[in-house]
PDB file of N, CA and C in Angstrom:
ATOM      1  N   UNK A   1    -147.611-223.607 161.539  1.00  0.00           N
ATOM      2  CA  UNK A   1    -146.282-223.250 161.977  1.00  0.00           C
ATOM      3  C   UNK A   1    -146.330-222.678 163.395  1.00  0.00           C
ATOM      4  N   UNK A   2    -147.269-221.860 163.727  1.00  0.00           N
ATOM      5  CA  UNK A   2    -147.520-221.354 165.225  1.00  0.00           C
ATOM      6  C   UNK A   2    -147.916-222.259 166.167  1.00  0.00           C
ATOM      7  N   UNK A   3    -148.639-223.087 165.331  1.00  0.00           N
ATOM      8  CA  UNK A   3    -149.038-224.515 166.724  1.00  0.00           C
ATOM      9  C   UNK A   3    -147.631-224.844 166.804  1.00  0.00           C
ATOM     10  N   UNK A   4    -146.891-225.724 166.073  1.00  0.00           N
ATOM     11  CA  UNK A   4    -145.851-226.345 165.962  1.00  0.00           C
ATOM     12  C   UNK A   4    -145.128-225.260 167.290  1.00  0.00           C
ATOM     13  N   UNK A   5    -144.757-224.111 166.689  1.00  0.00           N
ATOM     14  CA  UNK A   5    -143.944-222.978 168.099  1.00  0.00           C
ATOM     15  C   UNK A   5    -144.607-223.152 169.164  1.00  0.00           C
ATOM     16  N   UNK A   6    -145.843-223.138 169.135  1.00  0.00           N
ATOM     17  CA  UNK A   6    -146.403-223.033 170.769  1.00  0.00           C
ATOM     18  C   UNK A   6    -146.343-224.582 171.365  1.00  0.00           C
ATOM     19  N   UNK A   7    -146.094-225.746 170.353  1.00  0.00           N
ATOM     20  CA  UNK A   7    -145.906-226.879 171.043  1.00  0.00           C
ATOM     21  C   UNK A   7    -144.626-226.947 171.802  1.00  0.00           C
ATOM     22  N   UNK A   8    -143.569-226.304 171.312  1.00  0.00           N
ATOM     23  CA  UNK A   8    -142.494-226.462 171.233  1.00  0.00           C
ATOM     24  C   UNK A   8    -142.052-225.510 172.644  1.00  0.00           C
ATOM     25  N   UNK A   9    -142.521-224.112 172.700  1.00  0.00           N
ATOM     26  CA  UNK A   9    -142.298-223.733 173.769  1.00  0.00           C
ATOM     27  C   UNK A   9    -143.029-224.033 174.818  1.00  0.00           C
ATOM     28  N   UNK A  10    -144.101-224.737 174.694  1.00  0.00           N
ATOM     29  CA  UNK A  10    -144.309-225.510 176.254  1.00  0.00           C
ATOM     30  C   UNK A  10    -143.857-226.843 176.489  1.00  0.00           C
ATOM     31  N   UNK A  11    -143.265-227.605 175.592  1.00  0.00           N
ATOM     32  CA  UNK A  11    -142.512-228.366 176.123  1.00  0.00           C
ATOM     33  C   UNK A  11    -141.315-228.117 176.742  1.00  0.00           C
ATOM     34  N   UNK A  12    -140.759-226.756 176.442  1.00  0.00           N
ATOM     35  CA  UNK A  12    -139.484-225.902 177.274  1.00  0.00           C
ATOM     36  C   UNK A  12    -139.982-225.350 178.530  1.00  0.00           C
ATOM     37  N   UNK A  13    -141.520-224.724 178.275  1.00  0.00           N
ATOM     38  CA  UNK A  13    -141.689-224.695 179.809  1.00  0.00           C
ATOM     39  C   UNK A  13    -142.147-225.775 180.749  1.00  0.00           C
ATOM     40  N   UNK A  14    -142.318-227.178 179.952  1.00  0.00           N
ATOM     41  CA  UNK A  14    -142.255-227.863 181.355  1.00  0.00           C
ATOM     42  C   UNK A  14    -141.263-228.158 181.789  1.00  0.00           C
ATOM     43  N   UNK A  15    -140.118-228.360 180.537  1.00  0.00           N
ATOM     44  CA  UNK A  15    -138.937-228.464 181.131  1.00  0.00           C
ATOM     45  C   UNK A  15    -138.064-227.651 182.017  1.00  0.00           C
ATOM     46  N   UNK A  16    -138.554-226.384 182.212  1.00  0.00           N
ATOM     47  CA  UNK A  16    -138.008-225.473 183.180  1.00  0.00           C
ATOM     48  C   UNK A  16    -139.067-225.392 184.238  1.00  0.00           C
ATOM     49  N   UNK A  17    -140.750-225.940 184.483  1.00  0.00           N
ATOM     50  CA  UNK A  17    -140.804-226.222 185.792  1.00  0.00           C
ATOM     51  C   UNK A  17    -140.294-227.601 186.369  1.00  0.00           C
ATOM     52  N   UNK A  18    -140.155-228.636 185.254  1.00  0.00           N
ATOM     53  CA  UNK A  18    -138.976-229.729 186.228  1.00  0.00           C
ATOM     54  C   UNK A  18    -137.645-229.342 186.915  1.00  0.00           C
ATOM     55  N   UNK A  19    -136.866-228.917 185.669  1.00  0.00           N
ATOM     56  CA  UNK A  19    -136.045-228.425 186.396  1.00  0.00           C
ATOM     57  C   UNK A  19    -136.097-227.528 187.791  1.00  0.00           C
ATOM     58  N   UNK A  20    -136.709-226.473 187.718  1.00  0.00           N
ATOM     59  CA  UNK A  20    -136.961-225.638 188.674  1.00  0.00           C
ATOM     60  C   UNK A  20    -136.948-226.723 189.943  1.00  0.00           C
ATOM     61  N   UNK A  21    -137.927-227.344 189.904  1.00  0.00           N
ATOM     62  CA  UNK A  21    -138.506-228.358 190.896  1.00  0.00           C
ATOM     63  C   UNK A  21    -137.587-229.045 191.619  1.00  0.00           C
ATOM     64  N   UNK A  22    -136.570-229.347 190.343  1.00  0.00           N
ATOM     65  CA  UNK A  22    -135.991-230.239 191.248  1.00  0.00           C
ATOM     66  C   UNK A  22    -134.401-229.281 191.820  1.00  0.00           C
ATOM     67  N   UNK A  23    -134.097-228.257 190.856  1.00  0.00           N
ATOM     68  CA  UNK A  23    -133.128-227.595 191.672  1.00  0.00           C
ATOM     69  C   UNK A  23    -132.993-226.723 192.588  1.00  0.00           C
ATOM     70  N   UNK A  24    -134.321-225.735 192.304  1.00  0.00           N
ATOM     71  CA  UNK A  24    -134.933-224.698 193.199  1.00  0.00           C
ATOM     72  C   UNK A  24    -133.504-223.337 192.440  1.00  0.00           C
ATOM     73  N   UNK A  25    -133.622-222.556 193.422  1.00  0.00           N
ATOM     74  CA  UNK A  25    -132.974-221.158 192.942  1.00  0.00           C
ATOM     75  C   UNK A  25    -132.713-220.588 193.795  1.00  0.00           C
ATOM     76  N   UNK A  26    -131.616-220.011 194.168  1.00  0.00           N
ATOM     77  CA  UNK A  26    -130.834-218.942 195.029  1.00  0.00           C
ATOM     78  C   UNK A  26    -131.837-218.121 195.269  1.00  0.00           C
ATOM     79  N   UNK A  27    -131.673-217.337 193.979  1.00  0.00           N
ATOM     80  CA  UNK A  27    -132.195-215.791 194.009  1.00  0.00           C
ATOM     81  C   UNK A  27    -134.104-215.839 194.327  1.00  0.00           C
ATOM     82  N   UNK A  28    -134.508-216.710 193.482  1.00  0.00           N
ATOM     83  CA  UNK A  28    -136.036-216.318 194.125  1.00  0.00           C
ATOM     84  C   UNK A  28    -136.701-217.726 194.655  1.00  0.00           C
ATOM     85  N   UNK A  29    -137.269-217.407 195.206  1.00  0.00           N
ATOM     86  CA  UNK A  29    -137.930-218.357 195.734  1.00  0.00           C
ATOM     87  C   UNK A  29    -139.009-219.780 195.090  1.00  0.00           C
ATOM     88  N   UNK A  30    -138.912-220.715 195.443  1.00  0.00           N
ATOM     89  CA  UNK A  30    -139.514-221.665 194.758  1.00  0.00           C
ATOM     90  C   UNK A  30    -141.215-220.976 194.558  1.00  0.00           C
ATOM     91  N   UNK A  31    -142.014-220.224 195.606  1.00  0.00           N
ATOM     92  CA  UNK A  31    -143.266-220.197 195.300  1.00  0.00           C
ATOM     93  C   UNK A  31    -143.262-218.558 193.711  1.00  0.00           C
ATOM     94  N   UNK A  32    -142.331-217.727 194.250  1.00  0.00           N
ATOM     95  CA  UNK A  32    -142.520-216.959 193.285  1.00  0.00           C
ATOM     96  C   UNK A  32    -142.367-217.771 192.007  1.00  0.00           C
ATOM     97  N   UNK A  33    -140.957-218.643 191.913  1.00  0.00           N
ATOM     98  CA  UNK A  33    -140.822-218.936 190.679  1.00  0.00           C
ATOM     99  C   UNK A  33    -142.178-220.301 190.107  1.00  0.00           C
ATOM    100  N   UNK A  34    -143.115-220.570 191.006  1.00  0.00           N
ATOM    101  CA  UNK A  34    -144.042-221.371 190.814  1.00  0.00           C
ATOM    102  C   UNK A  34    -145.097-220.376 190.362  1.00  0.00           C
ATOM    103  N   UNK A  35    -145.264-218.984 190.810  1.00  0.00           N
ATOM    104  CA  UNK A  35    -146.104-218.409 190.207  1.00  0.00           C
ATOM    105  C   UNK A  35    -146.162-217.545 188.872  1.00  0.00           C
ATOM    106  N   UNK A  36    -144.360-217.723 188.648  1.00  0.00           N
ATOM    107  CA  UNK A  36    -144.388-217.354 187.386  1.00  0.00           C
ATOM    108  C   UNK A  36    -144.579-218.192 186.342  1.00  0.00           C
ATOM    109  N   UNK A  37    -143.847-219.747 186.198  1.00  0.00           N
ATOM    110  CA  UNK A  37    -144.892-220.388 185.905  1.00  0.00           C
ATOM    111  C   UNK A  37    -145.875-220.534 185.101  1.00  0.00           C
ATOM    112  N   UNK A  38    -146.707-220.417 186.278  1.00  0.00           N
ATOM    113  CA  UNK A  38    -148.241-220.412 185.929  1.00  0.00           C
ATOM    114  C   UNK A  38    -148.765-219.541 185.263  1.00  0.00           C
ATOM    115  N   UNK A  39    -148.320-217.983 185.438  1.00  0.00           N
ATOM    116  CA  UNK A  39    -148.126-217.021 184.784  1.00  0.00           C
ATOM    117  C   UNK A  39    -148.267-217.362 183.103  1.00  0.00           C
ATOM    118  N   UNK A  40    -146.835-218.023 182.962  1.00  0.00           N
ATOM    119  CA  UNK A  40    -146.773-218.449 181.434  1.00  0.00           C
ATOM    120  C   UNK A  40    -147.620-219.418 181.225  1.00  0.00           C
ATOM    121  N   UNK A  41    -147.681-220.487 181.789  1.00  0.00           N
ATOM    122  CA  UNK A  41    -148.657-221.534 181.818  1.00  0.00           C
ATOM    123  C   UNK A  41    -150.202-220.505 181.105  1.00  0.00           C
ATOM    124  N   UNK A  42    -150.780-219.582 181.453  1.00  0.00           N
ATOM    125  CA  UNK A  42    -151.685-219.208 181.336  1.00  0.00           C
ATOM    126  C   UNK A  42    -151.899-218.148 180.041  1.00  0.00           C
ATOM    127  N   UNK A  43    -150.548-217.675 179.593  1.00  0.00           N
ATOM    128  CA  UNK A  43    -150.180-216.925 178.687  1.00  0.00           C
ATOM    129  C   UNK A  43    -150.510-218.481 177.410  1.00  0.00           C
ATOM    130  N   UNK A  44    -149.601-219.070 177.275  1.00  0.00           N
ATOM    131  CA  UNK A  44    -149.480-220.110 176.178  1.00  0.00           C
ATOM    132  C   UNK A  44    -150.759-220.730 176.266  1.00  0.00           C
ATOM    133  N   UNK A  45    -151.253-221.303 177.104  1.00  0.00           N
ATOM    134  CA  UNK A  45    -153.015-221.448 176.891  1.00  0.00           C
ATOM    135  C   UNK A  45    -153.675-220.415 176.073  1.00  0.00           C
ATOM    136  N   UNK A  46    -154.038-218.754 176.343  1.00  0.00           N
ATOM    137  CA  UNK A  46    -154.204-217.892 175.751  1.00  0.00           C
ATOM    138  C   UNK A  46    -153.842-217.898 174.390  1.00  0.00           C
ATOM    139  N   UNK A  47    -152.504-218.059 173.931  1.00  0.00           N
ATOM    140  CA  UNK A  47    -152.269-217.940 172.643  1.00  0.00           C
ATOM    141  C   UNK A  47    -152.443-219.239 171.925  1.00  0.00           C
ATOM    142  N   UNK A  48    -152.503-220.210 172.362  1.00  0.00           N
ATOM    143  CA  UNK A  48    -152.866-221.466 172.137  1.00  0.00           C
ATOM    144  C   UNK A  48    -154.658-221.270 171.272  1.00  0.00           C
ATOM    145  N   UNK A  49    -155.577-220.656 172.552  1.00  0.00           N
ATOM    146  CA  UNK A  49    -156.426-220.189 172.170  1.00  0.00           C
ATOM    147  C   UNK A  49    -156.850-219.244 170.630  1.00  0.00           C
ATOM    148  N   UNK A  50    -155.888-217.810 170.952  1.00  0.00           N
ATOM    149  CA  UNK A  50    -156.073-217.585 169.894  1.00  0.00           C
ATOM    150  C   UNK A  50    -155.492-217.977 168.770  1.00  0.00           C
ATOM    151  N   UNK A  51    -154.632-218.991 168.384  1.00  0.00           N
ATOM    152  CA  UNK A  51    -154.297-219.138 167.391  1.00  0.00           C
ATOM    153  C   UNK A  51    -155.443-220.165 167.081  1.00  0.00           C
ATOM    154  N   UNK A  52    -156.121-220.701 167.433  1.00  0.00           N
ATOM    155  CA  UNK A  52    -157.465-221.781 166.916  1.00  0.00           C
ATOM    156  C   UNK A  52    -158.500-220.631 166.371  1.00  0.00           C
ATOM    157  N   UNK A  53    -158.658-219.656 167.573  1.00  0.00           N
ATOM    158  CA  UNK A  53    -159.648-219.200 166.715  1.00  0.00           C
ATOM    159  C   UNK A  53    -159.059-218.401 165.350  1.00  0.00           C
ATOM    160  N   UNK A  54    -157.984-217.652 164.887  1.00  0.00           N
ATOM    161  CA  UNK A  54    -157.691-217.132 163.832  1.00  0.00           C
ATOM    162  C   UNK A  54    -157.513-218.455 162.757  1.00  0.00           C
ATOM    163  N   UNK A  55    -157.035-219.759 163.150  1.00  0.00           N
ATOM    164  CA  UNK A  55    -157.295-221.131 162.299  1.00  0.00           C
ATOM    165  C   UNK A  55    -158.921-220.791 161.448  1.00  0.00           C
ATOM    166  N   UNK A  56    -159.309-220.719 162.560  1.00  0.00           N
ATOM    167  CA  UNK A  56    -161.130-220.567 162.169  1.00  0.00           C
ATOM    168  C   UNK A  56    -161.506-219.896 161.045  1.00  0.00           C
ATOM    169  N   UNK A  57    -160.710-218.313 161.637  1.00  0.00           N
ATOM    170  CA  UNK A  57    -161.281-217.244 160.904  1.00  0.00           C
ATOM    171  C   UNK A  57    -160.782-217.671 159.421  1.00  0.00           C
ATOM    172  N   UNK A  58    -159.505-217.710 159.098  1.00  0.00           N
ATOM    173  CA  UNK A  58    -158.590-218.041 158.005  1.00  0.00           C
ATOM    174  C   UNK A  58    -159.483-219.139 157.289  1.00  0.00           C
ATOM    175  N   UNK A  59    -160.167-219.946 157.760  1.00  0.00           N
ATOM    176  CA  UNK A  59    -160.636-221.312 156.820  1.00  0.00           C
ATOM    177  C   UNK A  59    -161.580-220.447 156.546  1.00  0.00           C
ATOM    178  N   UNK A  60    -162.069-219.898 156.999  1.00  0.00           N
ATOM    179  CA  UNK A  60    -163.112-219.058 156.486  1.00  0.00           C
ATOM    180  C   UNK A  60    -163.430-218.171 155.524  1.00  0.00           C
ATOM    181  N   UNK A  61    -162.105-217.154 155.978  1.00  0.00           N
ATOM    182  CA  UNK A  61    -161.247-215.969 154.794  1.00  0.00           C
ATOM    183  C   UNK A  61    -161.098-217.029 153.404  1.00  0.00           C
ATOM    184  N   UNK A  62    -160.203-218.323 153.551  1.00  0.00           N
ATOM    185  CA  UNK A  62    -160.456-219.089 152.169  1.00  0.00           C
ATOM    186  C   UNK A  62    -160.951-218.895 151.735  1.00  0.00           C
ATOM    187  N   UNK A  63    -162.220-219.722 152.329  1.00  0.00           N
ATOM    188  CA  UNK A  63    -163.409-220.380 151.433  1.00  0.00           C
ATOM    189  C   UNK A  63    -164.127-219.446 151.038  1.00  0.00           C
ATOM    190  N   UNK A  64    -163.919-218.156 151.788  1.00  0.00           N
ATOM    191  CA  UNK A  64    -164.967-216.987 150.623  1.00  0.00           C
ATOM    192  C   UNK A  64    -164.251-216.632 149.559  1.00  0.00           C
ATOM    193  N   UNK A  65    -162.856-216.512 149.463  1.00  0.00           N
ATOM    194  CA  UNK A  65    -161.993-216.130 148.155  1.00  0.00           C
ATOM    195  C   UNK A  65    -162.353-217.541 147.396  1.00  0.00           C
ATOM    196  N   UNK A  66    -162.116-218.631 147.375  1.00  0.00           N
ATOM    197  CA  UNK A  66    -162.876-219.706 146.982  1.00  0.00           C
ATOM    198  C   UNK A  66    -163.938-218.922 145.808  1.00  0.00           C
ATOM    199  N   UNK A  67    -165.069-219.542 146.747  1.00  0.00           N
ATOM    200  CA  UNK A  67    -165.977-218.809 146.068  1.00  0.00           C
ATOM    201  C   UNK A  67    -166.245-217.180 145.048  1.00  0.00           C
ATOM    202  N   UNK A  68    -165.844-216.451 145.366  1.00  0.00           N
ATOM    203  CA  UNK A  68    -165.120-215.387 144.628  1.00  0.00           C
ATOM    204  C   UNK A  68    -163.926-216.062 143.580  1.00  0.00           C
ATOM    205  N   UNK A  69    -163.211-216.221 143.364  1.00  0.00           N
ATOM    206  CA  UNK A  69    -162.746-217.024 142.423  1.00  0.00           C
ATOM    207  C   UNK A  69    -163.726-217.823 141.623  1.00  0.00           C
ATOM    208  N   UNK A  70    -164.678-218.274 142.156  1.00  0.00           N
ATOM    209  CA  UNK A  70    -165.541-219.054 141.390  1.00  0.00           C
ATOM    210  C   UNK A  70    -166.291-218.538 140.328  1.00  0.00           C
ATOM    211  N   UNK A  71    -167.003-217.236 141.208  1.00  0.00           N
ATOM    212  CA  UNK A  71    -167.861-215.709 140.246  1.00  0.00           C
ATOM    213  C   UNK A  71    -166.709-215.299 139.415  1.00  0.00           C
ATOM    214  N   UNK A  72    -165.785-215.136 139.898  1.00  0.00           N
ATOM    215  CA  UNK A  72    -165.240-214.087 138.768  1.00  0.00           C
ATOM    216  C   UNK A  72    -164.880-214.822 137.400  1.00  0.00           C
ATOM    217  N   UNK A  73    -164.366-215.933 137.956  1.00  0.00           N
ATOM    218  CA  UNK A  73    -164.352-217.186 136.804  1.00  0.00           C
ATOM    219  C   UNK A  73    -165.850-216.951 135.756  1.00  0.00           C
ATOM    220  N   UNK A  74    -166.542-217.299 136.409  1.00  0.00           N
ATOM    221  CA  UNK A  74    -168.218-217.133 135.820  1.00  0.00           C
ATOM    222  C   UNK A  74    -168.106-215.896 135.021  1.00  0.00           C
ATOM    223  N   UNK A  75    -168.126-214.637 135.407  1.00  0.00           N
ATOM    224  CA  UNK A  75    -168.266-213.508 135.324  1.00  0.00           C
ATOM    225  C   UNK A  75    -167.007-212.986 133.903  1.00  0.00           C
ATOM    226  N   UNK A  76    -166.048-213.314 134.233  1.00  0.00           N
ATOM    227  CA  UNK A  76    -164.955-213.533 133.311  1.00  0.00           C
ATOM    228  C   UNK A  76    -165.629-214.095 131.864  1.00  0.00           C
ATOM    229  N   UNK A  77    -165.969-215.730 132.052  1.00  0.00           N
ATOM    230  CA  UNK A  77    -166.402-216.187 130.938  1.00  0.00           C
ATOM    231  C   UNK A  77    -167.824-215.486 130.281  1.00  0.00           C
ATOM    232  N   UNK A  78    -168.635-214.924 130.773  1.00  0.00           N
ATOM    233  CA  UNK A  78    -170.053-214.815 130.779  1.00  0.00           C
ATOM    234  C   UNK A  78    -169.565-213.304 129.449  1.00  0.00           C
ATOM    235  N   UNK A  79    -168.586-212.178 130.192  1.00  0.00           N
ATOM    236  CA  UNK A  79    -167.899-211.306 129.635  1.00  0.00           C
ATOM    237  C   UNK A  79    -167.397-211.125 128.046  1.00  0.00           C
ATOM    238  N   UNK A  80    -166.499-212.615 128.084  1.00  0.00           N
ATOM    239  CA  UNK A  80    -165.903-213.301 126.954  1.00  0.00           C
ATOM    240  C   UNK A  80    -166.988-213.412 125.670  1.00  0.00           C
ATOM    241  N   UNK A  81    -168.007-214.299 126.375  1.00  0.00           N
ATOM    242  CA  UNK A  81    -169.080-214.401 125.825  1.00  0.00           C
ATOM    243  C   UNK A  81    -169.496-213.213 124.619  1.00  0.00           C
ATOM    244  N   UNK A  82    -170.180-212.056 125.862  1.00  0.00           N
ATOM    245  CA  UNK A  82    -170.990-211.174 125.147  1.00  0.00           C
ATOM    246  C   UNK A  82    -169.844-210.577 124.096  1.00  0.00           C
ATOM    247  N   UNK A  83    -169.020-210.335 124.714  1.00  0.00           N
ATOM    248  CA  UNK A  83    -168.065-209.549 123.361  1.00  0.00           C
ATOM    249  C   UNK A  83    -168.106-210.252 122.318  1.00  0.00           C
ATOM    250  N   UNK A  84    -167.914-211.516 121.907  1.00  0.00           N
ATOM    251  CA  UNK A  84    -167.622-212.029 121.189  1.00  0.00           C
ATOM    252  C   UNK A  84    -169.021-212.121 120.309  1.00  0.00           C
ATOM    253  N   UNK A  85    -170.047-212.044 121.083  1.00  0.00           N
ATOM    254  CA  UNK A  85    -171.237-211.705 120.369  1.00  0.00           C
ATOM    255  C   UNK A  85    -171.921-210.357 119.601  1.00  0.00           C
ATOM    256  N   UNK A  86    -170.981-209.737 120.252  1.00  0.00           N
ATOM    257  CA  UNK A  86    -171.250-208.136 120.200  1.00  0.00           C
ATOM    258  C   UNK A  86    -170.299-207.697 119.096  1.00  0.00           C
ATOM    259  N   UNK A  87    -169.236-208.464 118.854  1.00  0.00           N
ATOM    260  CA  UNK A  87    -168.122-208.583 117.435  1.00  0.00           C
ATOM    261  C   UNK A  87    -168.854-209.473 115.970  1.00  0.00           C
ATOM    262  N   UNK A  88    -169.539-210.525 116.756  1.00  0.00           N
ATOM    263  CA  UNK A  88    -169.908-210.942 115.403  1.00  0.00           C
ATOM    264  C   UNK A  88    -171.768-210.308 114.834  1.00  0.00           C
ATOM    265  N   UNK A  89    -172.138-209.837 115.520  1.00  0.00           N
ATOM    266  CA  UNK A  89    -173.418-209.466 115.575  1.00  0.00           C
ATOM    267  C   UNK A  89    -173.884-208.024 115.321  1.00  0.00           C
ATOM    268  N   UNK A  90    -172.457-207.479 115.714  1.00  0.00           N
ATOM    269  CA  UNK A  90    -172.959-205.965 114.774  1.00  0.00           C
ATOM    270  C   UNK A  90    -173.168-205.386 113.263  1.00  0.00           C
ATOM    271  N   UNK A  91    -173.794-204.310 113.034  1.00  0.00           N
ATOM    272  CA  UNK A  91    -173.945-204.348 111.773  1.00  0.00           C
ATOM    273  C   UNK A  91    -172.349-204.206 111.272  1.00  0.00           C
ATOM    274  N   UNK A  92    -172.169-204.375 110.260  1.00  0.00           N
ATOM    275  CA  UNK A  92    -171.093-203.854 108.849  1.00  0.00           C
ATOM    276  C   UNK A  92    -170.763-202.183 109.109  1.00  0.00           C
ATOM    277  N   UNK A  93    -171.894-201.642 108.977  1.00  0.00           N
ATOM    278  CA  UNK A  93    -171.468-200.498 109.030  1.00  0.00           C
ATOM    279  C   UNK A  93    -171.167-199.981 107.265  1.00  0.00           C
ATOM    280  N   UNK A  94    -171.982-200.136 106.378  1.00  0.00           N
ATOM    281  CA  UNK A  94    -171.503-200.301 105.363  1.00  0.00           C
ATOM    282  C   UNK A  94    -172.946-199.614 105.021  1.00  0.00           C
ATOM    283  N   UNK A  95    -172.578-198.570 103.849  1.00  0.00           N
ATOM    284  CA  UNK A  95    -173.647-197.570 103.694  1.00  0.00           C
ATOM    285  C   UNK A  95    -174.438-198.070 102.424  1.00  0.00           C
ATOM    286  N   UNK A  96    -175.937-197.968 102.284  1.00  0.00           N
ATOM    287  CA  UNK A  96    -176.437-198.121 101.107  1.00  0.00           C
ATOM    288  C   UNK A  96    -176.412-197.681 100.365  1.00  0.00           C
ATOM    289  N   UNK A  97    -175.566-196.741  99.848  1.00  0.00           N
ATOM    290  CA  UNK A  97    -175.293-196.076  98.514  1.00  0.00           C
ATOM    291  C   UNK A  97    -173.670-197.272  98.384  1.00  0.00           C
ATOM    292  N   UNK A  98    -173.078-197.519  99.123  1.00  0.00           N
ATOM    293  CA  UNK A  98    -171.785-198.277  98.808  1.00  0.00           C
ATOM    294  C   UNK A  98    -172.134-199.902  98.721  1.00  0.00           C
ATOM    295  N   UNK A  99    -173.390-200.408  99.043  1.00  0.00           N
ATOM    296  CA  UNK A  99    -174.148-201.540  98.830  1.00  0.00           C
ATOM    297  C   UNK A  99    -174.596-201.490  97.367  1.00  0.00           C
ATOM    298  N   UNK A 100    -175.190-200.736  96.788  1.00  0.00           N
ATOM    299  CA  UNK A 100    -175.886-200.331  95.313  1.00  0.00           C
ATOM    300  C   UNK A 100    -174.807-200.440  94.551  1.00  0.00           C
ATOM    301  N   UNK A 101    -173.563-199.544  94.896  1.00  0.00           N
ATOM    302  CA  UNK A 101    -172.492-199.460  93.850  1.00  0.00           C
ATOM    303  C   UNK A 101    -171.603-201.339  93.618  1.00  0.00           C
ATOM    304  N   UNK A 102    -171.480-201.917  94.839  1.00  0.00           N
ATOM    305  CA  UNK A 102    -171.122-202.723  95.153  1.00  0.00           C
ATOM    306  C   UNK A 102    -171.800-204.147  94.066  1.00  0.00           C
ATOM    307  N   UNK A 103    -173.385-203.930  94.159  1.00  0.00           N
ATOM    308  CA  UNK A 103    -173.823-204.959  93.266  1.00  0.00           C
ATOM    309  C   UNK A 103    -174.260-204.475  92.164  1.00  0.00           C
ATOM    310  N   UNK A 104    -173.771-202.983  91.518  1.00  0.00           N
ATOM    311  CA  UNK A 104    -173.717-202.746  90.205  1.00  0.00           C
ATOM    312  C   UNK A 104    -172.351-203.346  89.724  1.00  0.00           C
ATOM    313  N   UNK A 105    -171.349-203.198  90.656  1.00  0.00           N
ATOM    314  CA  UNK A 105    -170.138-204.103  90.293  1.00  0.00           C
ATOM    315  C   UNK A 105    -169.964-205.006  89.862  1.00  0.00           C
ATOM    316  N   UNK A 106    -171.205-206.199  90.998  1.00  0.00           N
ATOM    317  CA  UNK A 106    -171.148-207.491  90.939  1.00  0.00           C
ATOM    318  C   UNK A 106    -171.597-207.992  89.428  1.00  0.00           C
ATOM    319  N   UNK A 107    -172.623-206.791  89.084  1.00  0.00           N
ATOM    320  CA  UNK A 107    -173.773-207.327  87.876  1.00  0.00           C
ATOM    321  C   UNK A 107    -172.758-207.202  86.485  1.00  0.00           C
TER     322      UNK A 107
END
């Protein structure tokens, strides 16, 4: 979306150094208004600039949440896992005097 804006406002500023060019200006002079300009000319390069490199950084910022998403996924299931092992794998909890009575019952 910021490329798209920065395309967009330098196609307005060339259109205001054509214009300029070809109408010139009362109030200031063709070289000032040529050096302002350039001025911007050099600004929108700049941000042009940094918006590639924050492109950069951002693909970057992704792909490590990416990956993090990936562990926790892992980590999540791995979790799931042990509980579910740790539910079926514990003892009863069931006392040997209530075991004895239990299969004097049965008998």
């Amino acid at each position: 979306e910021l490329e798209n804006q920065l395309t967009t406002k330098s196609k307005t500023l060339d259109e205001l150094k054509q214009s300029l060019a070809l109408n010139g200006s009362a109030e200031q002079t063709p070289e000032s208004l040529s050096l302002r300009t350039a001025e911007l000319c050099e600004m929108v390069d700049s941000i042009v600039s940094q918006v590639a490199q924050l492109k950069t950084s951002m693909q970057s910022i992704l792909e490590q949440w990416r990956v993090y998403d990936e562990a926790y996924a892992e980590v999540s299931l791995m979790t799931t896992r042990y509980l579910y092992c740790i539910d079926h794998c514990k003892p009863s909890g069931v006392s040997l005097e209530a075991l004895k009575k239990q299969v004097k019952t049965l008998q």
